[in-house]
PDB file of N, CA and C in Angstrom:
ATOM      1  N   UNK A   1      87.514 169.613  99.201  1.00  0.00           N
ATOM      2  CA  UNK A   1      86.247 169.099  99.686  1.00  0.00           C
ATOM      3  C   UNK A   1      85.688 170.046 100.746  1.00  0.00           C
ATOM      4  N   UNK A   2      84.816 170.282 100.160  1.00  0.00           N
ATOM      5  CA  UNK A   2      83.329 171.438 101.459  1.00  0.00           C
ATOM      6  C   UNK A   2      83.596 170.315 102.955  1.00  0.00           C
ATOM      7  N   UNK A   3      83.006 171.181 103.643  1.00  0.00           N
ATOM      8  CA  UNK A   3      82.834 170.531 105.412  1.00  0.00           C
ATOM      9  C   UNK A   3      81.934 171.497 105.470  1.00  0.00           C
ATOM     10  N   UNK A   4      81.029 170.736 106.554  1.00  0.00           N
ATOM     11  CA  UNK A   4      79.511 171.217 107.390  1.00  0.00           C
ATOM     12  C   UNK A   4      80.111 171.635 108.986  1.00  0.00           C
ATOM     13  N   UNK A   5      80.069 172.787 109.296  1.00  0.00           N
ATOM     14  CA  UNK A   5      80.163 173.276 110.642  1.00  0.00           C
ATOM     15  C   UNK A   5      78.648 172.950 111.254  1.00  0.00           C
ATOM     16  N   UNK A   6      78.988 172.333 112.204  1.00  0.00           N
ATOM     17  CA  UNK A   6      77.875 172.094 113.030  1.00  0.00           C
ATOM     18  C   UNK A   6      78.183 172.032 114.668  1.00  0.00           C
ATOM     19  N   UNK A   7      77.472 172.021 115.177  1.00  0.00           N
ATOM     20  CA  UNK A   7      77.535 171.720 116.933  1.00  0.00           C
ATOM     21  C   UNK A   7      76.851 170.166 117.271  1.00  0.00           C
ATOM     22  N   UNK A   8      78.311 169.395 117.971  1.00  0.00           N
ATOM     23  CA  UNK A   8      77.610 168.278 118.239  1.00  0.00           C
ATOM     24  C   UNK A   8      78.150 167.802 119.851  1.00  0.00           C
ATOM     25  N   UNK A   9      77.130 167.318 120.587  1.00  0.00           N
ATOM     26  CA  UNK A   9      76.874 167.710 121.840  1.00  0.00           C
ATOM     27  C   UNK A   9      77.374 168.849 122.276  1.00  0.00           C
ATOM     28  N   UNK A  10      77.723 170.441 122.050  1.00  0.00           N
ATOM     29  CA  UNK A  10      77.940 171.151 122.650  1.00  0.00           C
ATOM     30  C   UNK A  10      79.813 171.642 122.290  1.00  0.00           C
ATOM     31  N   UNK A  11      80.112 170.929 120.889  1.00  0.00           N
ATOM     32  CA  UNK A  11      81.423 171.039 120.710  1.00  0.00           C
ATOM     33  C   UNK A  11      81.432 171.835 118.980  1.00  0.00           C
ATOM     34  N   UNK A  12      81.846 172.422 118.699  1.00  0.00           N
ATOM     35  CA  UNK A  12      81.796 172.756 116.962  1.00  0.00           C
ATOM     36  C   UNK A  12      82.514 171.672 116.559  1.00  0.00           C
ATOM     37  N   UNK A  13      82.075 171.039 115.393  1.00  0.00           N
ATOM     38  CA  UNK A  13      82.476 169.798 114.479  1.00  0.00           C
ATOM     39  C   UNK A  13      82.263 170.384 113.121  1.00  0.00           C
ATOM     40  N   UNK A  14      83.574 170.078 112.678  1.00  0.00           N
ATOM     41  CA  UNK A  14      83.499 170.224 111.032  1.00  0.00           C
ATOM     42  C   UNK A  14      83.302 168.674 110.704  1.00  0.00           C
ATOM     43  N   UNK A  15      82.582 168.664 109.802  1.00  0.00           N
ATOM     44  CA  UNK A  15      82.050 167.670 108.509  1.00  0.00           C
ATOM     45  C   UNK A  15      82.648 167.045 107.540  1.00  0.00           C
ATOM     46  N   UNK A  16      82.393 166.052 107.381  1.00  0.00           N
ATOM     47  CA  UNK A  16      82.787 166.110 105.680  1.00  0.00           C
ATOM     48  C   UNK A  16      81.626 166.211 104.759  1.00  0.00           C
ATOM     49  N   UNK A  17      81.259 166.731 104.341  1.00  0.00           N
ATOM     50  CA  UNK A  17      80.402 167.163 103.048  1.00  0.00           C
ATOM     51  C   UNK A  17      79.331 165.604 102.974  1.00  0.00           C
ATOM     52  N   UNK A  18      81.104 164.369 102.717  1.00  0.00           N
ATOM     53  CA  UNK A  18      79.824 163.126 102.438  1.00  0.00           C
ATOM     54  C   UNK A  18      78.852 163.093 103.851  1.00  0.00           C
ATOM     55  N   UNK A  19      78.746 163.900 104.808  1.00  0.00           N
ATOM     56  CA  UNK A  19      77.901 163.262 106.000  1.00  0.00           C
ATOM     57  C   UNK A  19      76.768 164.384 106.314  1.00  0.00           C
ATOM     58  N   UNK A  20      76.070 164.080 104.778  1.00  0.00           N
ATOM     59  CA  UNK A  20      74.976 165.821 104.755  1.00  0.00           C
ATOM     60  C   UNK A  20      73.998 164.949 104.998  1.00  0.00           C
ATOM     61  N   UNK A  21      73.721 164.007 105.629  1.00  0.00           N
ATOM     62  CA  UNK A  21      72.370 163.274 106.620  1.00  0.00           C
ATOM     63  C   UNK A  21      72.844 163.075 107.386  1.00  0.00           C
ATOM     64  N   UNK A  22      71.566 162.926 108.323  1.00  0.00           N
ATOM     65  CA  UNK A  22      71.865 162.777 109.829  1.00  0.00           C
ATOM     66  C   UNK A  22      72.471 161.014 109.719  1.00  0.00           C
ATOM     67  N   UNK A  23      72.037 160.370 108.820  1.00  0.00           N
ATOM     68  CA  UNK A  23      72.267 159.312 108.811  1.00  0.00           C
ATOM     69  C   UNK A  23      73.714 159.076 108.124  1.00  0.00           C
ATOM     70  N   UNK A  24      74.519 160.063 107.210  1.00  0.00           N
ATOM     71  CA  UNK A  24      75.661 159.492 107.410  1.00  0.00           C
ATOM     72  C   UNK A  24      76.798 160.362 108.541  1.00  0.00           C
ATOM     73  N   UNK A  25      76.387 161.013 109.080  1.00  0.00           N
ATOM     74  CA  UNK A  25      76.856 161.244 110.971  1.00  0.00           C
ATOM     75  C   UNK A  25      76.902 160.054 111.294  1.00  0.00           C
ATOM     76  N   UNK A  26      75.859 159.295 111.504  1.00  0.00           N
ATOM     77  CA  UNK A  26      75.668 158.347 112.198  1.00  0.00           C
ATOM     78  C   UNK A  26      76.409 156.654 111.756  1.00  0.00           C
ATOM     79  N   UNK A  27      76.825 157.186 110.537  1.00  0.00           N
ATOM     80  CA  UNK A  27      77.439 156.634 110.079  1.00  0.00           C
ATOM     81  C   UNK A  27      79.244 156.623 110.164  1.00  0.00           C
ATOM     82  N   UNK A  28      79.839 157.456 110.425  1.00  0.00           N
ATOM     83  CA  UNK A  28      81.076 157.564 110.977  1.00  0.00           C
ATOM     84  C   UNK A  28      81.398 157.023 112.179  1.00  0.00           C
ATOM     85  N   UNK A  29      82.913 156.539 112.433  1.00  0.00           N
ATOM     86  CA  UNK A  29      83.221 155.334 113.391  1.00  0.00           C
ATOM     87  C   UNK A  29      83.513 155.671 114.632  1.00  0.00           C
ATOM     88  N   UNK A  30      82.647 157.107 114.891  1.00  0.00           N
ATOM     89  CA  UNK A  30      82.619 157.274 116.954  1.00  0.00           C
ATOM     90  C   UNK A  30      81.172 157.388 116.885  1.00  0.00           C
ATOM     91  N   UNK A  31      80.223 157.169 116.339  1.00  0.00           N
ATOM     92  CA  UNK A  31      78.401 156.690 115.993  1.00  0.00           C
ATOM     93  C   UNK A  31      78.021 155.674 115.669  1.00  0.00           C
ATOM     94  N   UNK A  32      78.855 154.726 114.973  1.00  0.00           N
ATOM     95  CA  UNK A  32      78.323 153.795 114.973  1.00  0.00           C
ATOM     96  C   UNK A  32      78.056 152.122 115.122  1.00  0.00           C
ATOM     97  N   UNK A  33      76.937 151.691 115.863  1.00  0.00           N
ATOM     98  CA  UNK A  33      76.789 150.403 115.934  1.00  0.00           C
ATOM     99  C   UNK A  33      76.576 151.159 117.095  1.00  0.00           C
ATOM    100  N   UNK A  34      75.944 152.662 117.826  1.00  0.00           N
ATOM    101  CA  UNK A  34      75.728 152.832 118.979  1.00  0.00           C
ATOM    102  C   UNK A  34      74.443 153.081 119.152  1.00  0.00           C
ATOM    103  N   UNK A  35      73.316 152.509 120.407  1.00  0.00           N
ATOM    104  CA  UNK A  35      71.929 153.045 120.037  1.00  0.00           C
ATOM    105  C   UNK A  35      72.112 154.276 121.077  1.00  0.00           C
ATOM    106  N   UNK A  36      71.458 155.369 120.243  1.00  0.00           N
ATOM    107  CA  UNK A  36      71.282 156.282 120.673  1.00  0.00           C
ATOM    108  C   UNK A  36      70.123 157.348 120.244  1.00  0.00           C
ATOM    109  N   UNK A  37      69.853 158.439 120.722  1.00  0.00           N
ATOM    110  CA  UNK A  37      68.996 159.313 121.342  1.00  0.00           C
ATOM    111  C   UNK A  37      69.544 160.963 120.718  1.00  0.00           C
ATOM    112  N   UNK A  38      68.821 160.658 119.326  1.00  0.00           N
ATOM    113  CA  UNK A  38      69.251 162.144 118.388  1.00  0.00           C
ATOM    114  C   UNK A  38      68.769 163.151 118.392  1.00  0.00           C
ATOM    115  N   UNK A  39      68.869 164.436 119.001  1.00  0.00           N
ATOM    116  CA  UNK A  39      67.777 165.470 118.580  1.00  0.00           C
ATOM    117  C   UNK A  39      68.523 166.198 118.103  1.00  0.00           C
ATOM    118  N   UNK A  40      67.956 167.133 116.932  1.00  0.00           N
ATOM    119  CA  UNK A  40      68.713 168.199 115.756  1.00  0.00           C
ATOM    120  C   UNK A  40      67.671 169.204 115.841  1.00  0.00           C
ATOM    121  N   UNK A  41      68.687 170.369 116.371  1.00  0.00           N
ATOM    122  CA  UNK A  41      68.049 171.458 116.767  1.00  0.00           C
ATOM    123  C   UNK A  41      67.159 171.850 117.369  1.00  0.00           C
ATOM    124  N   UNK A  42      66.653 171.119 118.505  1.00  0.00           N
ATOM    125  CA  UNK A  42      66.145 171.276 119.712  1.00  0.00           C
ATOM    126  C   UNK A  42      65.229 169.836 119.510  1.00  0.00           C
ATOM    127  N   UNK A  43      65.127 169.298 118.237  1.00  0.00           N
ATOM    128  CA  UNK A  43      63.755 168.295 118.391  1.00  0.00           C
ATOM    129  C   UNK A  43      64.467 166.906 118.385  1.00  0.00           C
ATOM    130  N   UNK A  44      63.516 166.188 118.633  1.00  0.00           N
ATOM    131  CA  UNK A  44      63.557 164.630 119.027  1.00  0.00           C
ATOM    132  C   UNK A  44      63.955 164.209 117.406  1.00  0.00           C
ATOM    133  N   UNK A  45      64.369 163.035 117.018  1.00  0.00           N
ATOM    134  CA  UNK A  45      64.698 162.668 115.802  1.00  0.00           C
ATOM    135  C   UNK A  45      64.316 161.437 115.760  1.00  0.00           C
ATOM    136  N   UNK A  46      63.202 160.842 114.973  1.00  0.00           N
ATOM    137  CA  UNK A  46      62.660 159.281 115.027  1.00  0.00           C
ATOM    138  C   UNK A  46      63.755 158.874 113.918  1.00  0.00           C
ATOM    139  N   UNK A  47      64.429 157.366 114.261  1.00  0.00           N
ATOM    140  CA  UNK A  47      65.114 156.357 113.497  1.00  0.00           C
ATOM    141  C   UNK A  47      64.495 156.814 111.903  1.00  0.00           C
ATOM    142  N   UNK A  48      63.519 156.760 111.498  1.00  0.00           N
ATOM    143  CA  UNK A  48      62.667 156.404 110.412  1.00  0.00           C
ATOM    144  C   UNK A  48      63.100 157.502 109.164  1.00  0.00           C
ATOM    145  N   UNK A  49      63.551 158.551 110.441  1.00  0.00           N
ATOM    146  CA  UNK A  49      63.885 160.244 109.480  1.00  0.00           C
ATOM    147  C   UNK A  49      65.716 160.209 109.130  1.00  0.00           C
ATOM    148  N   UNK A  50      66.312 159.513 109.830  1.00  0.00           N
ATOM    149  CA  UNK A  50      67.618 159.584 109.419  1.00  0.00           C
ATOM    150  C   UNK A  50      68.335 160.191 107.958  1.00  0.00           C
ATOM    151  N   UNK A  51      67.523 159.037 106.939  1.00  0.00           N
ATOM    152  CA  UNK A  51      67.848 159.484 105.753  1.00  0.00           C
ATOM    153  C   UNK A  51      67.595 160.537 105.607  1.00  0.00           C
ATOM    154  N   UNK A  52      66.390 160.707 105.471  1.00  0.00           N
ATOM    155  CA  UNK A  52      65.891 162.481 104.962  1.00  0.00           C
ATOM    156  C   UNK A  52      66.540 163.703 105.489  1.00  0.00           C
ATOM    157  N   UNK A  53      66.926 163.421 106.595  1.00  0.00           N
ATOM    158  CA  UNK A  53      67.086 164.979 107.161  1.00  0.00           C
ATOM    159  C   UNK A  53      68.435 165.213 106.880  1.00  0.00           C
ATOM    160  N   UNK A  54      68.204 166.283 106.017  1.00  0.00           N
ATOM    161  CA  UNK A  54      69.929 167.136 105.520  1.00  0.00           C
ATOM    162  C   UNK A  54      70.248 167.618 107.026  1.00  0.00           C
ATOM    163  N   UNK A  55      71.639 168.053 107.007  1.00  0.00           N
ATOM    164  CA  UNK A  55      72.619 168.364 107.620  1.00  0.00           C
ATOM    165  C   UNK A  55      72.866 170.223 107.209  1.00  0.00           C
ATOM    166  N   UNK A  56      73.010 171.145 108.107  1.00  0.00           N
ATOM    167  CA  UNK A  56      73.378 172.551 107.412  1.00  0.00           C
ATOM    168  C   UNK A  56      74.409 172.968 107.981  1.00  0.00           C
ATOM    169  N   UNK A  57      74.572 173.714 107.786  1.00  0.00           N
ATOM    170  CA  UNK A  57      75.957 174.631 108.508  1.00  0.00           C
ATOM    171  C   UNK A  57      75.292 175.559 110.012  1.00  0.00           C
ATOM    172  N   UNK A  58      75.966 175.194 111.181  1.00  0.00           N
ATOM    173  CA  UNK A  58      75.181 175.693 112.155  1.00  0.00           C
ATOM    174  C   UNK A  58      74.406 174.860 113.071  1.00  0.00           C
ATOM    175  N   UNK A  59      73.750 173.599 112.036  1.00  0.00           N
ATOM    176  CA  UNK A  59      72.927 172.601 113.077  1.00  0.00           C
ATOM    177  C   UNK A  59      73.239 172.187 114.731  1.00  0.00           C
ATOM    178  N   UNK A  60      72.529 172.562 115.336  1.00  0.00           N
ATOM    179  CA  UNK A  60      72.986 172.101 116.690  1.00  0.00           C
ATOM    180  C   UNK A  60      72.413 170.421 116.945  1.00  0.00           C
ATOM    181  N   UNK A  61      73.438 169.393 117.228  1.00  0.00           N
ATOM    182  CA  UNK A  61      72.895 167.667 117.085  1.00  0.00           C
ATOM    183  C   UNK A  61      73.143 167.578 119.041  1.00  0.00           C
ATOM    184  N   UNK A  62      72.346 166.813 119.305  1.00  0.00           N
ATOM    185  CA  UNK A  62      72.590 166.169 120.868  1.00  0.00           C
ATOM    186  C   UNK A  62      72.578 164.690 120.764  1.00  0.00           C
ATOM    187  N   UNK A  63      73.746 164.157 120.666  1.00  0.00           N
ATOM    188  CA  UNK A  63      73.260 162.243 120.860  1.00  0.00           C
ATOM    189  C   UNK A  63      73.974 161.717 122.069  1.00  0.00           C
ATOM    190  N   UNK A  64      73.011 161.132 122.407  1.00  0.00           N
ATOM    191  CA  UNK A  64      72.570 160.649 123.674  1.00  0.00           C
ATOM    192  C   UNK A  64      72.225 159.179 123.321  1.00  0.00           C
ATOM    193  N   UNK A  65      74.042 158.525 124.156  1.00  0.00           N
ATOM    194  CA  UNK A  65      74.115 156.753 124.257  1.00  0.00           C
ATOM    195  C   UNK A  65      73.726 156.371 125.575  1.00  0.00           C
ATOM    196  N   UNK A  66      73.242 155.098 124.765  1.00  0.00           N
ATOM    197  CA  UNK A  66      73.352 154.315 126.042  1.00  0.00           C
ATOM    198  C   UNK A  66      74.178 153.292 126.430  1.00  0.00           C
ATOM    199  N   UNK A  67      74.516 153.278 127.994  1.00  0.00           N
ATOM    200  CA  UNK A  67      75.623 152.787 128.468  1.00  0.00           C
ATOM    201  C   UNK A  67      74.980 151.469 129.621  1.00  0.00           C
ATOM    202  N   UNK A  68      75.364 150.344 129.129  1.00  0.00           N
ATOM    203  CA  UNK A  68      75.019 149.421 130.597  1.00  0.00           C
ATOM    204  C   UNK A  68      75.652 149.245 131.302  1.00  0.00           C
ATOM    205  N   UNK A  69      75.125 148.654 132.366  1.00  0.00           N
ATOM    206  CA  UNK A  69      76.030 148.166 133.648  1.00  0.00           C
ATOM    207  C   UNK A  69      74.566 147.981 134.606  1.00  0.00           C
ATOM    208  N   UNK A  70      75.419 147.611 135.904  1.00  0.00           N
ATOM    209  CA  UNK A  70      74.465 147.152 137.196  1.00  0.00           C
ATOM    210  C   UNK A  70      75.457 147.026 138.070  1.00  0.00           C
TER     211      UNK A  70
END
């Protein structure tokens, strides 16, 4: 099975092949059920684009959770 080299927050991450959308990243079990704050390759990422946007070799991802408290 292929893997996607990518950069995620600032770490190289290999892939698994099944996670060639941003949406199934987001789909693996340290992403998800978390709201967060995606940008892929320098840009902002609206919820709406998840599906669509392939995954490449190289992509730089930033996600950015949010954490509560007071």
């Amino acid at each position: 099975m292929l893997a996607l080299k990518v950069v995620i927050n600032g770490e190289e991450t290999l892939l698994p092949e099944e996670c060639g959308t941003l949406a199934g990243l987001l789909r693996l079990p340290e992403w998800k059920d978390r709201r967060l704050v995606v940008e892929l390759n320098g840009e902002i990422v609206s919820r709406e684009e998840y599906d669509q946007l392939s995954l490449n070799n190289g992509d730089r991802i930033e996600l950015v959770h949010f954490v509560g408290g007071g």
